[in-house]
N, C-alpha and C. Protein backbone atom coordinates (compact mmCIF):
# COMPACT_ATOMS: atom_id res chain seq x y z
N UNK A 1 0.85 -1.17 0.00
CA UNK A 1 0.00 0.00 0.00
C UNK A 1 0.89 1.24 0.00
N UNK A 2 0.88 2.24 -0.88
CA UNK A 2 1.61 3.26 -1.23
C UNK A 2 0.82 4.20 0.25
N UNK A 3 1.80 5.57 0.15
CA UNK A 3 1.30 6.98 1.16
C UNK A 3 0.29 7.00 0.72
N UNK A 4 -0.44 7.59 -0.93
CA UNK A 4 -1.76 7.94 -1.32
C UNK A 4 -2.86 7.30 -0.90
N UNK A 5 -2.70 5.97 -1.24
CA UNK A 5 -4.04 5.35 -0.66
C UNK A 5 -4.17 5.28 1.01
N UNK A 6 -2.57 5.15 1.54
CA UNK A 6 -2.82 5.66 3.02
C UNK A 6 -3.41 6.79 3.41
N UNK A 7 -3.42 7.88 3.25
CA UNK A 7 -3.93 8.98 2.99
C UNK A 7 -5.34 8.89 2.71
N UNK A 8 -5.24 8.57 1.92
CA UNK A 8 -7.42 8.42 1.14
C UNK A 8 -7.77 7.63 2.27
N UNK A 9 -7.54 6.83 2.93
CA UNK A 9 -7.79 5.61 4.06
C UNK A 9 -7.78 6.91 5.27
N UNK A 10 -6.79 7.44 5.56
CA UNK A 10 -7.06 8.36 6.81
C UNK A 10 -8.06 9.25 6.77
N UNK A 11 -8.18 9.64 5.40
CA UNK A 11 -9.45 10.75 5.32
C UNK A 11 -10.77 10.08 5.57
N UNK A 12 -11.00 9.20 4.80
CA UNK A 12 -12.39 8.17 4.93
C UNK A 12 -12.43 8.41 6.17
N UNK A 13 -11.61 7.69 7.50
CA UNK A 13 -11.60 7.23 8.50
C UNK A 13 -12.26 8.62 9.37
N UNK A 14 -11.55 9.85 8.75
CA UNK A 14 -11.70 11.17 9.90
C UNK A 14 -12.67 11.36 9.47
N UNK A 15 -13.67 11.62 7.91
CA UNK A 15 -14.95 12.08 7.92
C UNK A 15 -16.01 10.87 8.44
N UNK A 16 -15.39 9.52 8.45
CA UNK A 16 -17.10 8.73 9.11
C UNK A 16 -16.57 9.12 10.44
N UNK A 17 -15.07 9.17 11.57
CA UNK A 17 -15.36 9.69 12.94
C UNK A 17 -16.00 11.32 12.84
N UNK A 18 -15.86 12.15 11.80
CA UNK A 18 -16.72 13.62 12.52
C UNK A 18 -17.90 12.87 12.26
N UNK A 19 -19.01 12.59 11.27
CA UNK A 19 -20.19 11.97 11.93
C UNK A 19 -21.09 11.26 13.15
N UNK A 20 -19.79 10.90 13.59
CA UNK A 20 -20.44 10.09 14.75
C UNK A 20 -20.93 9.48 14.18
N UNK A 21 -22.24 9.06 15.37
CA UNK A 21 -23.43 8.19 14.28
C UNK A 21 -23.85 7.91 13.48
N UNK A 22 -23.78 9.32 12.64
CA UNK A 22 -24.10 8.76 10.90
C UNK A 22 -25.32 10.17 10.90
N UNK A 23 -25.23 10.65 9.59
CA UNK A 23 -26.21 11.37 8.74
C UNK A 23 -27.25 11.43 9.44
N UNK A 24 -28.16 9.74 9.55
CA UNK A 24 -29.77 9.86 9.98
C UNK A 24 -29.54 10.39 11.22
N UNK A 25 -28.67 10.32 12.48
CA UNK A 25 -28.83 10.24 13.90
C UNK A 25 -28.79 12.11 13.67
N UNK A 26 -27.57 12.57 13.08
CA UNK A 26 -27.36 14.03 13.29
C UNK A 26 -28.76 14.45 12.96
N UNK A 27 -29.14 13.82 11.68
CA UNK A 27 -30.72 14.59 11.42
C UNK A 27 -31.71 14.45 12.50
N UNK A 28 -31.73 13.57 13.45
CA UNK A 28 -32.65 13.75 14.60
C UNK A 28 -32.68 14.67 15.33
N UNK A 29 -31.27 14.40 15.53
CA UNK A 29 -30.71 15.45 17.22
C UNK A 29 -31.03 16.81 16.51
N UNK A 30 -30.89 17.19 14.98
CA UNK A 30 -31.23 18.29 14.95
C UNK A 30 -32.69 19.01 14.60
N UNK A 31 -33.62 17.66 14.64
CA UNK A 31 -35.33 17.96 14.35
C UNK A 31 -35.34 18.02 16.04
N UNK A 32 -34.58 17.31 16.99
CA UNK A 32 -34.98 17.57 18.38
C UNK A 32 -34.67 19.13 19.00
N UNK A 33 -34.07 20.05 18.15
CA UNK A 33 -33.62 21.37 18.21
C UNK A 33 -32.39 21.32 18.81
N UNK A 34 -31.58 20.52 18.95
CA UNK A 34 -30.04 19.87 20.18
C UNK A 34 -29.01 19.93 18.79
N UNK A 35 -27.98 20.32 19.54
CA UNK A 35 -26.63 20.50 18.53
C UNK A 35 -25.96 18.62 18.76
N UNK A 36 -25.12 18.54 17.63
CA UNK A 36 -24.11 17.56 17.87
C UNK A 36 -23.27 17.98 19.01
N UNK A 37 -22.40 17.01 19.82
CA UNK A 37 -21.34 17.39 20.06
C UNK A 37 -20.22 18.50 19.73
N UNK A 38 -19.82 17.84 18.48
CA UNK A 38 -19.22 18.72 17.55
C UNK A 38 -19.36 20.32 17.38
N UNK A 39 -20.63 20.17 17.28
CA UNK A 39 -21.40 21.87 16.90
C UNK A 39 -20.96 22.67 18.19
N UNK A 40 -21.30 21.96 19.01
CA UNK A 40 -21.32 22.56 20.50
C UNK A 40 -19.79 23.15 21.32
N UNK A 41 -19.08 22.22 20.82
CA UNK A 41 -17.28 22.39 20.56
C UNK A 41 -16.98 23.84 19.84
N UNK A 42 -17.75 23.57 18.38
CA UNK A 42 -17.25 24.31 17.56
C UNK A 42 -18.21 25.89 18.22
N UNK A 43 -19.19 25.52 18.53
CA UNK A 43 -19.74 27.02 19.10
C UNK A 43 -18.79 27.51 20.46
N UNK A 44 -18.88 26.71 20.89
CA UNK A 44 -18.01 27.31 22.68
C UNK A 44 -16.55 27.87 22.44
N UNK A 45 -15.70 27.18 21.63
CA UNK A 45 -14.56 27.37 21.47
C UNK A 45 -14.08 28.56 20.37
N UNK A 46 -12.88 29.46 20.44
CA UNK A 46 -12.55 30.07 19.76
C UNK A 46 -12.07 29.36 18.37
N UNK A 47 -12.66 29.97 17.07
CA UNK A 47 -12.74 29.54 15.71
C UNK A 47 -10.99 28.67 15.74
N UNK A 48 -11.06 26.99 14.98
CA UNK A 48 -9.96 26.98 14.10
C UNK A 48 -8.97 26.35 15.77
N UNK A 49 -9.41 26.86 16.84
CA UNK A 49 -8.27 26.18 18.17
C UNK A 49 -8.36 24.68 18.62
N UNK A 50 -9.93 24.16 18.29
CA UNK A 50 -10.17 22.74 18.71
C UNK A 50 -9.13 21.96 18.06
N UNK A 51 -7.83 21.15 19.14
CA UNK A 51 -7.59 19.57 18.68
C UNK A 51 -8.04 18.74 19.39
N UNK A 52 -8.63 17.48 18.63
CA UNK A 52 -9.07 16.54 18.67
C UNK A 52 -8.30 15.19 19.60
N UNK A 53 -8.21 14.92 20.01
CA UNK A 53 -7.80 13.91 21.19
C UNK A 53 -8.28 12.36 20.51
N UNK A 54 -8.01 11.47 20.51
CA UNK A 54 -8.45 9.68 20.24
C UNK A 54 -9.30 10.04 19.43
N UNK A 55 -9.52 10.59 18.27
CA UNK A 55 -10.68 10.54 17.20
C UNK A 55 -11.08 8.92 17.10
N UNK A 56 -10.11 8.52 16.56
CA UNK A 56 -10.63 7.21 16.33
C UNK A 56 -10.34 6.00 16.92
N UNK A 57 -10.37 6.12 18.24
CA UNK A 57 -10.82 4.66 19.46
C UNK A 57 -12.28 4.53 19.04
N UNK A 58 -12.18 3.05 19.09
CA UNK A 58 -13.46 2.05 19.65
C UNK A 58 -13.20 1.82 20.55
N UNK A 59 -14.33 1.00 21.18
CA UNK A 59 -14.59 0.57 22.29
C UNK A 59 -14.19 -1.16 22.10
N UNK A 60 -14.23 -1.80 23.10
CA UNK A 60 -13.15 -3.22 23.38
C UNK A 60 -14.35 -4.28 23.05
N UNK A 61 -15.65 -3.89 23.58
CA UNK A 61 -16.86 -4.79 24.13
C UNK A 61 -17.11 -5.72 22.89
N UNK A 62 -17.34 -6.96 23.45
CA UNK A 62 -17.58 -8.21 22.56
C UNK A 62 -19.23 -8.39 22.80
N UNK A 63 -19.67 -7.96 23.53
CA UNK A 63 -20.79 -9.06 24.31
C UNK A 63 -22.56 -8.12 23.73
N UNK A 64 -23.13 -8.64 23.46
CA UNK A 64 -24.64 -8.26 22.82
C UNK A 64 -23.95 -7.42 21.17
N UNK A 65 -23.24 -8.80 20.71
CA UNK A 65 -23.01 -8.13 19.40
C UNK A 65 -22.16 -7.00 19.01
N UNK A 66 -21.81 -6.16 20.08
CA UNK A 66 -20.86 -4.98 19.91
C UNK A 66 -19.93 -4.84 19.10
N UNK A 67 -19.09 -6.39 18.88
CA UNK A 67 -17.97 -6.21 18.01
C UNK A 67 -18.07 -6.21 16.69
N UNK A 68 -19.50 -6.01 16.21
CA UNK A 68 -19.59 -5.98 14.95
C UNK A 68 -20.19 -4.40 14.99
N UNK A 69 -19.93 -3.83 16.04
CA UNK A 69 -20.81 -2.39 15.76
C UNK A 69 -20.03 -1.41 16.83
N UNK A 70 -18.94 -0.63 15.48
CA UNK A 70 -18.13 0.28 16.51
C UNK A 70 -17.72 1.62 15.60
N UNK A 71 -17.96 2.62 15.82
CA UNK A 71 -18.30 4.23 15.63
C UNK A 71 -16.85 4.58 16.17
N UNK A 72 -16.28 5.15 15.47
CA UNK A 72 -14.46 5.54 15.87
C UNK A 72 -15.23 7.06 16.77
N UNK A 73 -14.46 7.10 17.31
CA UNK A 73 -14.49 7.89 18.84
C UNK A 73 -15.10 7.57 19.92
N UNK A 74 -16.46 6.49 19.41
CA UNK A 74 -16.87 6.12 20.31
C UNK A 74 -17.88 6.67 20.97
N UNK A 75 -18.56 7.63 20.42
CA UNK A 75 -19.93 8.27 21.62
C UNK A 75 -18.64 9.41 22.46
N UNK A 76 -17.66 10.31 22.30
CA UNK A 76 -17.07 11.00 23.13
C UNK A 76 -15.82 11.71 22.24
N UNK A 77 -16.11 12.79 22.04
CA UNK A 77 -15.39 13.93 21.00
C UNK A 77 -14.79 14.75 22.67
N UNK A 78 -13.27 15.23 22.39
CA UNK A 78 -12.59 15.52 23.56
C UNK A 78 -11.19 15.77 23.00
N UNK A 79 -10.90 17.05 23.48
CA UNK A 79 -9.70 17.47 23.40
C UNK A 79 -9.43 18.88 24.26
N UNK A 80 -8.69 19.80 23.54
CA UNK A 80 -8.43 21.01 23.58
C UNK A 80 -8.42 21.89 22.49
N UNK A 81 -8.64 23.15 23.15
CA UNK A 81 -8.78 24.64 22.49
C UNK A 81 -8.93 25.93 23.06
N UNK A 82 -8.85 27.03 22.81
CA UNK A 82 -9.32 27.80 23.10
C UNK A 82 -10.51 28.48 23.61
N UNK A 83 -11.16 29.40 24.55
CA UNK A 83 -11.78 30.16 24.64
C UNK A 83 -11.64 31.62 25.04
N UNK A 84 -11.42 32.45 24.43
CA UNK A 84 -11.23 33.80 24.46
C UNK A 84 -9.56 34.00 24.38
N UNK A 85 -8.79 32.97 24.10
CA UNK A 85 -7.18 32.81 23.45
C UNK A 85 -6.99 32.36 25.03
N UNK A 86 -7.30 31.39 25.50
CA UNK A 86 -7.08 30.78 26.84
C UNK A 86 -7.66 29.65 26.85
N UNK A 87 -6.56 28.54 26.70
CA UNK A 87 -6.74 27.40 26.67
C UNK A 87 -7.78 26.27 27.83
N UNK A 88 -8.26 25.59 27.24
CA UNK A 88 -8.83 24.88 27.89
C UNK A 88 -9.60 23.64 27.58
N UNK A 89 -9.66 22.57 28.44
CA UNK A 89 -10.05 21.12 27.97
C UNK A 89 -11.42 20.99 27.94
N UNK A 90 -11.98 20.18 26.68
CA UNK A 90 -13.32 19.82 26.82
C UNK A 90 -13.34 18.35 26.33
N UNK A 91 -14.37 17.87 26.77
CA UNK A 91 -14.99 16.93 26.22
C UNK A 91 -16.64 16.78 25.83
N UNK A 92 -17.16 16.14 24.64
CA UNK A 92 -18.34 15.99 25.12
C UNK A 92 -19.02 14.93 24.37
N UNK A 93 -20.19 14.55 25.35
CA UNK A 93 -20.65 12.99 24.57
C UNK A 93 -21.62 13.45 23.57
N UNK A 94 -21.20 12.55 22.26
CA UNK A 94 -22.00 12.55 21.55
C UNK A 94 -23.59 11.39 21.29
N UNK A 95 -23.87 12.08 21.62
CA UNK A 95 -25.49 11.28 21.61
C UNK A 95 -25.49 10.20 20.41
N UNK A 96 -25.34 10.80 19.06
CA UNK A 96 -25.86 10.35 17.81
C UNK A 96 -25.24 8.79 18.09
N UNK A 97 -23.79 9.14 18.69
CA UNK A 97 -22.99 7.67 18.83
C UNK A 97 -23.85 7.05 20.00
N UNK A 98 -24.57 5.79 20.19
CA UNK A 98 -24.51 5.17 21.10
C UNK A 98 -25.66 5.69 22.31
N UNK A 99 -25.74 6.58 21.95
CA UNK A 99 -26.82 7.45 23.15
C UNK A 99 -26.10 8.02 23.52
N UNK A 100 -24.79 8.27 23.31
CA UNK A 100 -23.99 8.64 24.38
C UNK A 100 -23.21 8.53 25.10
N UNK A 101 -23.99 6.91 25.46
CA UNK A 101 -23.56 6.17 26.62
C UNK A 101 -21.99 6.06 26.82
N UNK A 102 -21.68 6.12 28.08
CA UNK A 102 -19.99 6.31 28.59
C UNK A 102 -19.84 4.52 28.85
N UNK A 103 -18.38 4.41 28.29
CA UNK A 103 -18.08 2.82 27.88
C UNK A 103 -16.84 3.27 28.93
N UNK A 104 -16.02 2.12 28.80
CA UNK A 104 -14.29 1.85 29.35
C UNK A 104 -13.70 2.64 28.47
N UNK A 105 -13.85 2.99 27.13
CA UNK A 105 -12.77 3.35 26.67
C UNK A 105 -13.17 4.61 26.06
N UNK A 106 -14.40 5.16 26.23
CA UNK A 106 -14.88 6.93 26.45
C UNK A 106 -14.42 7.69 27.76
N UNK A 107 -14.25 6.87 28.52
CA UNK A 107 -14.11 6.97 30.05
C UNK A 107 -12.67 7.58 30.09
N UNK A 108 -11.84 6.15 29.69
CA UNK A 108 -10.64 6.74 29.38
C UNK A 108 -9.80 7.99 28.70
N UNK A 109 -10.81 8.10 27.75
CA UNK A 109 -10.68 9.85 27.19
C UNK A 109 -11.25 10.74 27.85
N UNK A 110 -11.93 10.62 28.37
CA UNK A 110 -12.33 11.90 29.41
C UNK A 110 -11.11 11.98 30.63
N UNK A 111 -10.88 10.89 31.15
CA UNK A 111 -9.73 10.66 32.39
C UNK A 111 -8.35 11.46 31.59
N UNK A 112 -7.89 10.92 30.18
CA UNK A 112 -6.62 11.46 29.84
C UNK A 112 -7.28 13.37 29.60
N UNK A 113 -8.10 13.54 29.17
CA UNK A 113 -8.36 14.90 29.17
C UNK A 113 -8.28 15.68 30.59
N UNK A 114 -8.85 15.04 31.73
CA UNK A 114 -9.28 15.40 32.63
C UNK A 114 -7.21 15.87 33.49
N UNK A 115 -6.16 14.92 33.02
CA UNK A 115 -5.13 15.01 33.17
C UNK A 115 -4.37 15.56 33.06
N UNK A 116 -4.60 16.21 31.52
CA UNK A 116 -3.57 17.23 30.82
C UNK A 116 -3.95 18.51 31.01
N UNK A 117 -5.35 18.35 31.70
CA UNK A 117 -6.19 19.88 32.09
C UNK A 117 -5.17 20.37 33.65
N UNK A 118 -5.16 19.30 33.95
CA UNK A 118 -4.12 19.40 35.46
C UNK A 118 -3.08 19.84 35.15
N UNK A 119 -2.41 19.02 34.33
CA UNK A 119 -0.94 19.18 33.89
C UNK A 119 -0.89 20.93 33.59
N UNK A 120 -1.65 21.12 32.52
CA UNK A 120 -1.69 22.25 32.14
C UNK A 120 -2.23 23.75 32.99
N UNK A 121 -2.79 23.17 34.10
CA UNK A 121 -3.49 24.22 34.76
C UNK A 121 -4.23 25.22 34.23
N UNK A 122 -5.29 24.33 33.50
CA UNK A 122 -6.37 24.80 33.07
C UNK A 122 -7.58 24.16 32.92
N UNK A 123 -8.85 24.93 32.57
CA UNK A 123 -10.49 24.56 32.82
C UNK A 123 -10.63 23.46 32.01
N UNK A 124 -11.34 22.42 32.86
CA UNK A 124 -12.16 21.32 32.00
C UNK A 124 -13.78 21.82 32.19
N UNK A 125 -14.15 21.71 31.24
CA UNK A 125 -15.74 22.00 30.14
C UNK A 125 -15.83 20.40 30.02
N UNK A 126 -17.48 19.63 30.26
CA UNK A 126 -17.60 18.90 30.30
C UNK A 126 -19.43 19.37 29.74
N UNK A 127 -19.35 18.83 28.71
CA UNK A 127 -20.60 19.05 27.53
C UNK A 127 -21.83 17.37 27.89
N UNK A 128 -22.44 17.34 28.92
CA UNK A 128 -23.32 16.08 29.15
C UNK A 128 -24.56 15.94 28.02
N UNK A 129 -24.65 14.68 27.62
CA UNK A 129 -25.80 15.01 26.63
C UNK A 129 -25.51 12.95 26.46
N UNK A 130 -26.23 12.84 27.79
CA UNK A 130 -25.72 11.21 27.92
C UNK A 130 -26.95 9.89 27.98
N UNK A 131 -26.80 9.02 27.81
CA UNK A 131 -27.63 7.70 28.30
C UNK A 131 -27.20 7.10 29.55
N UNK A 132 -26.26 7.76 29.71
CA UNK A 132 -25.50 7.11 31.33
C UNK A 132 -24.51 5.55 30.75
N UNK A 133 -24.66 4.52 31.52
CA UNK A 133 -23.18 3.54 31.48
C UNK A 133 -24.24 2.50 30.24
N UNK A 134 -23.05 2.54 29.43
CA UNK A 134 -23.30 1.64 28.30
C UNK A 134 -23.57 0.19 28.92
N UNK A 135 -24.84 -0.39 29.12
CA UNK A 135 -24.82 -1.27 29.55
C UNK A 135 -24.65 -2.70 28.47
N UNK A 136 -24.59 -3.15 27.82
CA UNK A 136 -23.96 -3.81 26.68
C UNK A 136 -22.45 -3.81 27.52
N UNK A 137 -21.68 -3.26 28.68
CA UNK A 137 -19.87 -3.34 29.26
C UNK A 137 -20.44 -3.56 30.62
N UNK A 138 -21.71 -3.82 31.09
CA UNK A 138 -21.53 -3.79 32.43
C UNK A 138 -20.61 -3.14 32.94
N UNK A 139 -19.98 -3.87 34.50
CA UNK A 139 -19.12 -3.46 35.03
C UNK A 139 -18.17 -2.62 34.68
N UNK A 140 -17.39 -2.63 33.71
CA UNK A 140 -16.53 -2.16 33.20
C UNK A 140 -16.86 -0.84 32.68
N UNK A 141 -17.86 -0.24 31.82
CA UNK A 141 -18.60 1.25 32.07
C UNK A 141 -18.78 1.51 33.19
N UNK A 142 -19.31 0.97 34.32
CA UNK A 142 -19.56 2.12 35.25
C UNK A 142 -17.88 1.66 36.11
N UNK A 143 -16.91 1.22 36.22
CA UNK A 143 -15.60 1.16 36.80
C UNK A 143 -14.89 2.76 36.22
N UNK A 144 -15.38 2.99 34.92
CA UNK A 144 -15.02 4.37 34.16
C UNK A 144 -15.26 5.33 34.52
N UNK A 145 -16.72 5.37 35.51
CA UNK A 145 -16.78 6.48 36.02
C UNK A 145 -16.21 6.74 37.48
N UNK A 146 -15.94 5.39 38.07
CA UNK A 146 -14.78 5.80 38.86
C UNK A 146 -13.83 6.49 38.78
N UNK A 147 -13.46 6.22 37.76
CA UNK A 147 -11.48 6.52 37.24
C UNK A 147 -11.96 8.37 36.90
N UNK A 148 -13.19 8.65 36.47
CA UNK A 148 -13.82 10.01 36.44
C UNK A 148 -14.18 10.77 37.31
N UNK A 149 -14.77 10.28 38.28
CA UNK A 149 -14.83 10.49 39.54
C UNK A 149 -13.38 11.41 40.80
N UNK A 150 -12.67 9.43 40.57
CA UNK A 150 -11.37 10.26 40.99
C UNK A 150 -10.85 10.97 40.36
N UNK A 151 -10.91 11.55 39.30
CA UNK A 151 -9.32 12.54 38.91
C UNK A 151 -10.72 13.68 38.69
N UNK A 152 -11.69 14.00 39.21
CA UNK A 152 -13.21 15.54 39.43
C UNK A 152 -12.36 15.34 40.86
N UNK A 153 -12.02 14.51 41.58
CA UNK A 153 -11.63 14.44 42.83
C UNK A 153 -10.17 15.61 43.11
N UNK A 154 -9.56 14.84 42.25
CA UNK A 154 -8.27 15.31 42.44
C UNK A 154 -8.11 16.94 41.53
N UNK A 155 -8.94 17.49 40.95
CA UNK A 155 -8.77 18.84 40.28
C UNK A 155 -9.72 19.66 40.86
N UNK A 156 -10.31 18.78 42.14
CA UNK A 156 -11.68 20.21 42.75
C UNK A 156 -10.23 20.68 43.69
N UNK A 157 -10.57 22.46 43.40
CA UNK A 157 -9.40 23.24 44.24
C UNK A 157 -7.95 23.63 43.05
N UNK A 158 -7.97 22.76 41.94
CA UNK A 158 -7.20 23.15 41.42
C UNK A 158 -6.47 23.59 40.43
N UNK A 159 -8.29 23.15 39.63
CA UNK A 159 -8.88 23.83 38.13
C UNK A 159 -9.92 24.16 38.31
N UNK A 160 -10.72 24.83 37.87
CA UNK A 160 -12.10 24.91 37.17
C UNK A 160 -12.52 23.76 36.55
N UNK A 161 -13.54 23.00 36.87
CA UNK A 161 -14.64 21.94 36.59
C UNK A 161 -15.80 22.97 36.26
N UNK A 162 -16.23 22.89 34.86
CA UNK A 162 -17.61 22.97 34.50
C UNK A 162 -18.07 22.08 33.76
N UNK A 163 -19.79 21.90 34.06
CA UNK A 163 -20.36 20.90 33.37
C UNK A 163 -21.44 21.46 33.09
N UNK A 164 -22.41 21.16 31.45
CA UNK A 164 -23.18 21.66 31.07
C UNK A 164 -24.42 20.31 30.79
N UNK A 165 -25.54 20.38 30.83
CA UNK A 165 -26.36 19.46 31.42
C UNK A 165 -27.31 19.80 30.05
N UNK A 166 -26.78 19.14 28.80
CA UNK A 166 -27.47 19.23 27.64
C UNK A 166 -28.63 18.05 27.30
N UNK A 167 -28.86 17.54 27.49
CA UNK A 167 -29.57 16.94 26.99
C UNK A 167 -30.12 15.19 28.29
N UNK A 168 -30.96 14.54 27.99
CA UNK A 168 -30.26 13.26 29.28
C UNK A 168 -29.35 13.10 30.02
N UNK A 169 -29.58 12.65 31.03
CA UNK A 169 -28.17 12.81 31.94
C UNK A 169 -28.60 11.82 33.23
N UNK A 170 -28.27 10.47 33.71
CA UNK A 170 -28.53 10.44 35.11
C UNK A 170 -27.95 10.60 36.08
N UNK A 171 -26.97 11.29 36.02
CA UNK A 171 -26.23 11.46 37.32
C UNK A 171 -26.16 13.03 36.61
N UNK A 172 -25.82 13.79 37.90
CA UNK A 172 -24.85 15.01 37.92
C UNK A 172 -23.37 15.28 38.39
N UNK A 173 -22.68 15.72 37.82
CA UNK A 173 -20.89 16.15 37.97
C UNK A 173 -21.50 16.86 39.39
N UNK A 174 -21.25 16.23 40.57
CA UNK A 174 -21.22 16.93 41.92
C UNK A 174 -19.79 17.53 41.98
N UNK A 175 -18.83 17.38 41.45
CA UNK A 175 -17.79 18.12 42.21
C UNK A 175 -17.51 18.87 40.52
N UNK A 176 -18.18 19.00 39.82
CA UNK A 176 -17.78 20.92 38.92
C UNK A 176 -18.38 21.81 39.86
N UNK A 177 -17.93 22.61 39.85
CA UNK A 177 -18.00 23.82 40.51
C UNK A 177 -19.09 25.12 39.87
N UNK A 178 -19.27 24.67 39.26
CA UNK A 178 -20.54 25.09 37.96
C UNK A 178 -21.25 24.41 37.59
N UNK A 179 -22.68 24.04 37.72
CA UNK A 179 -23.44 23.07 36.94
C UNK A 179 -24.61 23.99 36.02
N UNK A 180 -23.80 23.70 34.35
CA UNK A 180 -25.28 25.00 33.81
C UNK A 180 -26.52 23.36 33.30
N UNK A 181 -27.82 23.54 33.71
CA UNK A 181 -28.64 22.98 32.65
C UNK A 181 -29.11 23.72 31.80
N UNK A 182 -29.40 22.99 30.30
CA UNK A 182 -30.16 23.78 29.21
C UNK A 182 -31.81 23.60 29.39
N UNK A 183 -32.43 24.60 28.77
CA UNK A 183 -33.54 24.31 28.31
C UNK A 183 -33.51 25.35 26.85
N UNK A 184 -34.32 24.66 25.79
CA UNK A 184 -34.26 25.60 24.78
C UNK A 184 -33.28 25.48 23.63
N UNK A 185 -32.85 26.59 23.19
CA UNK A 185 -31.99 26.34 21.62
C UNK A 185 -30.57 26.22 21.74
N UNK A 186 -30.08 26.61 22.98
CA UNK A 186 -28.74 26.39 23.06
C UNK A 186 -28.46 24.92 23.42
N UNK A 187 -29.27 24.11 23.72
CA UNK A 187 -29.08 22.34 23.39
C UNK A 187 -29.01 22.05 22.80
């Protein structure tokens, strides 16, 4: 396999991960009046600053068929960028993928985000718009929100935690220090 077709292969790969879910799902979320993920990134953040973090992880899960059904990012768009030329980490679940739902290895991208926000000493933005723990991973989704848990643990006092409460959600981020919910067009 030559660079070119490597290339044509990476592109394929990055436009089905910006979809997420796919065409039909975005067309819902947007007859439900709710932005993608994506949109919501691209609105919050200063133009052109968003990088992208694990675009294209799947998830590990074998069990109710999963391994024949896997969406590169996974239900969870997350990185860094700007807001107002001041850096800062976001993540956020994408619905269209999965419901949403937080797996082992969405989990894990939020945890490495949640890290480099430390490292960096700066705000994590946390965009909710969830089904809660992918149950298709049992155990292993909700062990993720441990590992999430602790390191909201370890940055209350020493970043900024905000969380925005877009769409479904069963739990709430108790330790952001900000909790906005939506109602209306900015979902």
């Amino acid at each position: 396999m030559n660079n070119e077709q490597l290339y044509k292969d990476f592109e394929a790969l990055d436009k089905e991960a910006s979809l997420g879910g796919g065409l039909n799902r975005i067309e819902k979320q947007h007859a439900c009046g709710r932005l993608t993920a994506r949109e919501r990134i691209e609105m919050l953040l200063d133009k052109g600053t968003f990088n992208e973090l694990d675009k294209f992880v799947v998830h590990r899960c074998t069990n109710f068929g999963m391994d024949k059904n896997k969406i590169p990012g996974d239900g969870m768009v997350s990185g860094y960028g700007k807001i107002d030329g001041r850096l800062v980490f976001v993540y956020a679940y994408d619905f269209t993928a999965y419901g949403g739902t937080l797996s082992a290895t969405n989990a894990a991208k939020i945890v490495k985000v949640q890290q480099l926000a430390l490292k960096n000493g700066a705000p994590i933005i946390a965009l909710n718009d969830s089904g809660g723990a992918r149950i298709q991973e049992g155990v292993n989704s909700l062990a993720g929100y441990a590992s999430i848990f602790y390191q909201n643990t370890m940055a209350s006092g020493v970043v900024p935690q905000l969380s925005a409460i877009l769409g479904p959600i069963l739990f709430l981020w108790s330790k952001s220090k900000v909790i906005c919910l939506s109602r209306g067009r900015m979902s």
